[in-house]
N, C-alpha and C. Protein backbone atom coordinates (compact mmCIF):
# COMPACT_ATOMS: atom_id res chain seq x y z
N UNK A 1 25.36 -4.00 -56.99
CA UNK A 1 25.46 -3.98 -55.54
C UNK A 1 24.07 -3.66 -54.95
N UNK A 2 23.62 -4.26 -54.09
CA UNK A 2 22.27 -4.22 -53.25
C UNK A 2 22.34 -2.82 -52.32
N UNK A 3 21.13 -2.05 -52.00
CA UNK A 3 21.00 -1.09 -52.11
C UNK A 3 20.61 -1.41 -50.43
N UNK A 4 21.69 -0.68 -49.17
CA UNK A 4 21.74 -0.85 -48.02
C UNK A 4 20.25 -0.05 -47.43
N UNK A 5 19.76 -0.42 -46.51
CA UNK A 5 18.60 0.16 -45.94
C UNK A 5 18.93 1.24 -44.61
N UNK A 6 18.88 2.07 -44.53
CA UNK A 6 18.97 2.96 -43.33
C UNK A 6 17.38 2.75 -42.58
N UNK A 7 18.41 2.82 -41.14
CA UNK A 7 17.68 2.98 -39.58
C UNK A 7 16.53 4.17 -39.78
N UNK A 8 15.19 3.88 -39.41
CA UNK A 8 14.27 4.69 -39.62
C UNK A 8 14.88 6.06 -37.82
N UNK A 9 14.57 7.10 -38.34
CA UNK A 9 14.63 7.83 -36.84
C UNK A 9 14.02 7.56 -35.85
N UNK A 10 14.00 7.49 -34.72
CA UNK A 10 13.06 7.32 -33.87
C UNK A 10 12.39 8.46 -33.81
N UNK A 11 10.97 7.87 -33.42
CA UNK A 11 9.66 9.21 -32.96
C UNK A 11 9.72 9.38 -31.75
N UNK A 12 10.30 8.57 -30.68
CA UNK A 12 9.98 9.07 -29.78
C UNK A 12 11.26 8.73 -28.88
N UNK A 13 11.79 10.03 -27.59
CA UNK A 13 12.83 9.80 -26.61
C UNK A 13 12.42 9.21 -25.95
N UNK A 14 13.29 8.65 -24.79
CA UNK A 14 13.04 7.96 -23.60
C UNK A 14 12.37 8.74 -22.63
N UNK A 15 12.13 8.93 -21.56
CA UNK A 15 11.41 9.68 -20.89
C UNK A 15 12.98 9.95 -19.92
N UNK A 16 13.14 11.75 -19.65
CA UNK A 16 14.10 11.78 -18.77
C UNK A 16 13.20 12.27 -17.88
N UNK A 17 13.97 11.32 -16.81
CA UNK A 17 13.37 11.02 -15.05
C UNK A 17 13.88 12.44 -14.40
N UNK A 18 14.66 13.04 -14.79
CA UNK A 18 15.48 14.05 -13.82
C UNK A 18 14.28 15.33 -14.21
N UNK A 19 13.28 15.13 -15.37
CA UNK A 19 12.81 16.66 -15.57
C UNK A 19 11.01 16.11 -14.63
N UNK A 20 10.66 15.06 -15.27
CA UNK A 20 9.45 14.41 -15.11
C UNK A 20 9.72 12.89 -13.92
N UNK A 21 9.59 13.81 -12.76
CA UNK A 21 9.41 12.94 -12.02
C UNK A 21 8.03 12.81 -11.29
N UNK A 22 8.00 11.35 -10.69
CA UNK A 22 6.14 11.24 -9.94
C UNK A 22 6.25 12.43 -8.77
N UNK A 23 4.55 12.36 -8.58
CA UNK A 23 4.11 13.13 -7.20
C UNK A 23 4.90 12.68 -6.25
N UNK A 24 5.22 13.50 -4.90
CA UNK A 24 5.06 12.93 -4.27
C UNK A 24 4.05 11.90 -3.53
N UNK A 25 4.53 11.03 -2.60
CA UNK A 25 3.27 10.17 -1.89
C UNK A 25 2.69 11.51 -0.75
N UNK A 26 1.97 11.40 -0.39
CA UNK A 26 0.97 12.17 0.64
C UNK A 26 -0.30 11.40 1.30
N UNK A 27 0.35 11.42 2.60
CA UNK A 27 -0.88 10.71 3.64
C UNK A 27 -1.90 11.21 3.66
N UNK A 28 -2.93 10.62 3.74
CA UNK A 28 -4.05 11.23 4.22
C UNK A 28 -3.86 11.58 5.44
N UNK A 29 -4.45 12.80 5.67
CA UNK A 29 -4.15 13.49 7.18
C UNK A 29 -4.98 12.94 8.06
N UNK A 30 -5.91 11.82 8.08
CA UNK A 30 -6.87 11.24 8.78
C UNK A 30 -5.87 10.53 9.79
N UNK A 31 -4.58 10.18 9.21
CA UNK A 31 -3.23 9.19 10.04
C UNK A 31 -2.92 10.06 11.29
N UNK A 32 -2.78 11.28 10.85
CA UNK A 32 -2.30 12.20 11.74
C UNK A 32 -2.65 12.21 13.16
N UNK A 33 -4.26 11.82 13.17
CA UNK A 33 -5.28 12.70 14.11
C UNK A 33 -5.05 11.55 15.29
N UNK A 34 -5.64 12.25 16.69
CA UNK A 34 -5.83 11.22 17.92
C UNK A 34 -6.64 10.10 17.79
N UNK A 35 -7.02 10.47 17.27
CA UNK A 35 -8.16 9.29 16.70
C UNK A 35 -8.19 7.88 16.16
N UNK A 36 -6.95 8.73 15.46
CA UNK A 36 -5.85 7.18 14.57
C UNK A 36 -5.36 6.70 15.38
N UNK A 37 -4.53 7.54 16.61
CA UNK A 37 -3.69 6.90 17.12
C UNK A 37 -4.02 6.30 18.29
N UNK A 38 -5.11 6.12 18.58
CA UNK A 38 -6.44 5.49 19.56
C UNK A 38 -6.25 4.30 18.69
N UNK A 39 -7.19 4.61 17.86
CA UNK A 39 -7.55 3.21 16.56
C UNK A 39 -6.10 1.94 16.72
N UNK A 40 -5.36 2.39 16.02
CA UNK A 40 -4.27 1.70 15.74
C UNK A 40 -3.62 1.32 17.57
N UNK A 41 -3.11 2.02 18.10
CA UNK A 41 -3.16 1.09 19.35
C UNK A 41 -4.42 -0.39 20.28
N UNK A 42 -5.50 0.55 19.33
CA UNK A 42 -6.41 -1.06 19.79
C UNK A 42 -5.83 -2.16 19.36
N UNK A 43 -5.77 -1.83 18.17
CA UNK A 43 -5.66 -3.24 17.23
C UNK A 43 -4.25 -3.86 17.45
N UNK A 44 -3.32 -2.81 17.51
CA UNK A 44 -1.66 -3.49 18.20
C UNK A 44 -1.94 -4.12 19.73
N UNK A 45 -2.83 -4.03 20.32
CA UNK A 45 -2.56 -3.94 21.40
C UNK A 45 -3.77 -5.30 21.27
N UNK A 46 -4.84 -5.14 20.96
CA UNK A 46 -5.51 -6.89 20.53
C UNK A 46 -5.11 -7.55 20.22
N UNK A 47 -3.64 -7.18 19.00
CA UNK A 47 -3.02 -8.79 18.22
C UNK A 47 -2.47 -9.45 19.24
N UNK A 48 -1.80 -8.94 20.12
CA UNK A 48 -1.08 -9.34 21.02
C UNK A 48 0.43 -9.70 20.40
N UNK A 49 0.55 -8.48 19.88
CA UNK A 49 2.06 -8.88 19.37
C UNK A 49 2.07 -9.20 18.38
N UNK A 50 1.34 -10.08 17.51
CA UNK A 50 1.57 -10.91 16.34
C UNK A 50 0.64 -11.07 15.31
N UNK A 51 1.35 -11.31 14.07
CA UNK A 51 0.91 -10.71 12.82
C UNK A 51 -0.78 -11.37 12.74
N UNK A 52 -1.78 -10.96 12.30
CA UNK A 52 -3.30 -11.46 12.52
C UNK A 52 -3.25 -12.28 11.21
N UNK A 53 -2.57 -11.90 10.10
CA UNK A 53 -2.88 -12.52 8.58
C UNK A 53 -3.23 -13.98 8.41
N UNK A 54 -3.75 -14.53 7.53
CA UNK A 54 -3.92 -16.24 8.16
C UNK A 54 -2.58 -16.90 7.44
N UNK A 55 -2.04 -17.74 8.59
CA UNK A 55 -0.98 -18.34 8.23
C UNK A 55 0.04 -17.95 8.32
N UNK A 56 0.51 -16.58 8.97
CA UNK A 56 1.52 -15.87 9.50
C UNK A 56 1.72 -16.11 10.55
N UNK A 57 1.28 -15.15 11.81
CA UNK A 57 1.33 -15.61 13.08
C UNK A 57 2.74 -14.85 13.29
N UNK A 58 3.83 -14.44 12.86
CA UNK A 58 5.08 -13.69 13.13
C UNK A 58 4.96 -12.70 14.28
N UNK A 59 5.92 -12.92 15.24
CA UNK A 59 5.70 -11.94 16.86
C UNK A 59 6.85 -11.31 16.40
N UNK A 60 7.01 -10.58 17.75
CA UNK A 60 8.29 -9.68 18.02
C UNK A 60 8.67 -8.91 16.89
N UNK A 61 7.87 -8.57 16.20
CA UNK A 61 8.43 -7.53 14.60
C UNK A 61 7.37 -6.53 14.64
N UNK A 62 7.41 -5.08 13.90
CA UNK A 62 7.04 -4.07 14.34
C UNK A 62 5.75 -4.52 13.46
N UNK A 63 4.31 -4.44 13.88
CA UNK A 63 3.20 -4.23 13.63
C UNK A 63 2.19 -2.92 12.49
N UNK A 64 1.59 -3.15 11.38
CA UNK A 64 1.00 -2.14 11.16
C UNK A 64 -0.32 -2.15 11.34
N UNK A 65 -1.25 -1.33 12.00
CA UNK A 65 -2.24 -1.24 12.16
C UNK A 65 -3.31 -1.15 11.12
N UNK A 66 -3.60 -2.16 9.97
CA UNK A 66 -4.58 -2.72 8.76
C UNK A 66 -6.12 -2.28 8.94
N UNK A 67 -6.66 -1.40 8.01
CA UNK A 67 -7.63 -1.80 7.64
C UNK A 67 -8.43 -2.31 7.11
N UNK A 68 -8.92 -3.75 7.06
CA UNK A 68 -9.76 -5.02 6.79
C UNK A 68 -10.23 -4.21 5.39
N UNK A 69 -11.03 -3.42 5.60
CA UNK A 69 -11.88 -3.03 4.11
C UNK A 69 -11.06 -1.68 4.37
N UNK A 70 -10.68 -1.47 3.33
CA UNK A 70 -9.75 -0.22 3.32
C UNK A 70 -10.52 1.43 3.28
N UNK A 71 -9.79 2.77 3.77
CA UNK A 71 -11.02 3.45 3.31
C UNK A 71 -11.38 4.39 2.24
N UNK A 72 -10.48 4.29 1.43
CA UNK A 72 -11.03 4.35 0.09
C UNK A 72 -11.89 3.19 -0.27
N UNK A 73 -12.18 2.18 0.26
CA UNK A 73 -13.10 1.42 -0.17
C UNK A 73 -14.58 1.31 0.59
N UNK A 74 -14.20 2.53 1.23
CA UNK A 74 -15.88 2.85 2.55
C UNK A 74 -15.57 2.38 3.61
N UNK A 75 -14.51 1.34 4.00
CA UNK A 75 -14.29 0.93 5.39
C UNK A 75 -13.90 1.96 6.74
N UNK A 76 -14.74 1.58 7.37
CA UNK A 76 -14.85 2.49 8.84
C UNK A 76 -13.51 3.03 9.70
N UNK A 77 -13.18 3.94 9.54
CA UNK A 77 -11.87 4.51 9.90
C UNK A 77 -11.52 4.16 11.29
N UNK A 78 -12.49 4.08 12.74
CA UNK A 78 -11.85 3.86 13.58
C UNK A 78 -12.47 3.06 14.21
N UNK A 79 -12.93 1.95 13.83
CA UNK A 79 -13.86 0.72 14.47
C UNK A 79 -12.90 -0.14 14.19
N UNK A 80 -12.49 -0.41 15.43
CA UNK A 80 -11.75 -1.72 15.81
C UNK A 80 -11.82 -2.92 14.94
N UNK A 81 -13.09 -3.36 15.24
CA UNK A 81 -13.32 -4.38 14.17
C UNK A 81 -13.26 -4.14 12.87
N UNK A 82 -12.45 -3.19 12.29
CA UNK A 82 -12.50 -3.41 10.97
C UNK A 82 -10.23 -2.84 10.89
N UNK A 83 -10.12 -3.26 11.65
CA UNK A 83 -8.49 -3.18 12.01
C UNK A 83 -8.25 -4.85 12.12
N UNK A 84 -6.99 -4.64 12.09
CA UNK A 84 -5.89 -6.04 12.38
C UNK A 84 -4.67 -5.56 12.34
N UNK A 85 -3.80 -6.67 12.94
CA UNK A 85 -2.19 -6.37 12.76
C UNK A 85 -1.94 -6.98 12.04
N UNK A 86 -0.79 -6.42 11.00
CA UNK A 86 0.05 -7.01 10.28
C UNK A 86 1.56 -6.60 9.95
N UNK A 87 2.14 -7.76 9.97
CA UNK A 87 3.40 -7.01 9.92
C UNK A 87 4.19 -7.20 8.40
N UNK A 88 4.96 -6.31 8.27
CA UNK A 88 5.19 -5.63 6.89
C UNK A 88 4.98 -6.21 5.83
N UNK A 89 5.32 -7.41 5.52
CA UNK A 89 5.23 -8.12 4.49
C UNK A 89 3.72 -8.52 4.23
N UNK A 90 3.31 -8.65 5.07
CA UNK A 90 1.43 -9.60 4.71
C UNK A 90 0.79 -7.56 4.47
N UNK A 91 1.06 -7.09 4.93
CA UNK A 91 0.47 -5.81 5.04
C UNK A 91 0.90 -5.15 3.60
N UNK A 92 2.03 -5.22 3.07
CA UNK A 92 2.38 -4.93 1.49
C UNK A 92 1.81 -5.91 0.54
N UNK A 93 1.68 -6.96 1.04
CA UNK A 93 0.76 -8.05 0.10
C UNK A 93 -0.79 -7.54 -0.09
N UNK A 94 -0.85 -7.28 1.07
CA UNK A 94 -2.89 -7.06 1.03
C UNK A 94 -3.09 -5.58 0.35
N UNK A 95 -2.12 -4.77 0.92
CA UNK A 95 -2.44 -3.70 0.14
C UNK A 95 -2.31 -3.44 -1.69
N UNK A 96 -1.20 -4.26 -1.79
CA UNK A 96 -1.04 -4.69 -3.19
C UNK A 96 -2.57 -5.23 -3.76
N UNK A 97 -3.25 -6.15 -3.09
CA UNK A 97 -4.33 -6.92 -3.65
C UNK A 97 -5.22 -6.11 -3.71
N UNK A 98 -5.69 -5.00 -2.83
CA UNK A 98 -6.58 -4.31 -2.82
C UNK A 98 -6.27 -2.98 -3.98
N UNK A 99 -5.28 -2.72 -4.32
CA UNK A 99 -5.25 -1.47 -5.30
C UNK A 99 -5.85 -2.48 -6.29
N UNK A 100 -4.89 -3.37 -6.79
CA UNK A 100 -5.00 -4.61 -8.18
C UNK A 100 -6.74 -4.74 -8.33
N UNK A 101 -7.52 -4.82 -7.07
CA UNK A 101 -8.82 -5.98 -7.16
C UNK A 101 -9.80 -3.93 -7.52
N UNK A 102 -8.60 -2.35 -6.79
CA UNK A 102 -9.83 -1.80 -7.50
C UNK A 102 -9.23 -0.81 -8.40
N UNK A 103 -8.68 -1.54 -9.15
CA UNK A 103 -8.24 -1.23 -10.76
C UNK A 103 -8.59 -1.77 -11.79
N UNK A 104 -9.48 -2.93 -11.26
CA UNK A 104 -9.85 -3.77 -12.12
C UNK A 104 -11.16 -3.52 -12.54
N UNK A 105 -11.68 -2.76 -11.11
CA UNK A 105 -13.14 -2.06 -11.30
C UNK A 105 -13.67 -2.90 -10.37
């Protein structure tokens, strides 16, 4: 009779989520200030309603106030020109692209 093979143990558990969970998220408190909320009304208030992204153009939906060069990436916190509107979806896209493009280095 052939000699059955036993299941090696595993080395390693699954990770339980209930002991090891992530950080919380935490804003930068720069959002907080009058300053922001100057900033970000320019730029809602330039789009004229509607999403700036190219090829969007979407009105009447709630707006986020974008920064073009982000500022973890050195971009100027409350210069207009470096704002746009976007609304949620193009604004989760770009921000997506910008972590991806500086993870890559």
């Amino acid at each position: 009779m052939p000699t059955r093979l036993r299941p090696a143990p595993a080395l390693f558990r699954g990770l339980d989520q209930r002991v090891a969970r992530p950080q919380p998220k935490r804003a930068d408190p720069i959002y907080a200030t009058p300053d922001h909320a100057r900033w970000r009304a320019e730029v809602v208030r330039r789009s004229g309603g509607q999403c700036q992204a190219p090829g969007c153009g979407r009105t009447g939906i709630r707006l986020f106030a974008d920064h073009i060069v982000e500022l973890r990436d050195g971009g100027a916190p409350f210069d207009p020109a470096n704002g746009q509107a976007l609304c949620g979806a193009c604004h989760s896209r770009k921000t997506a692209a910008a972590r991806a493009a500086r993870q890559r280095g």
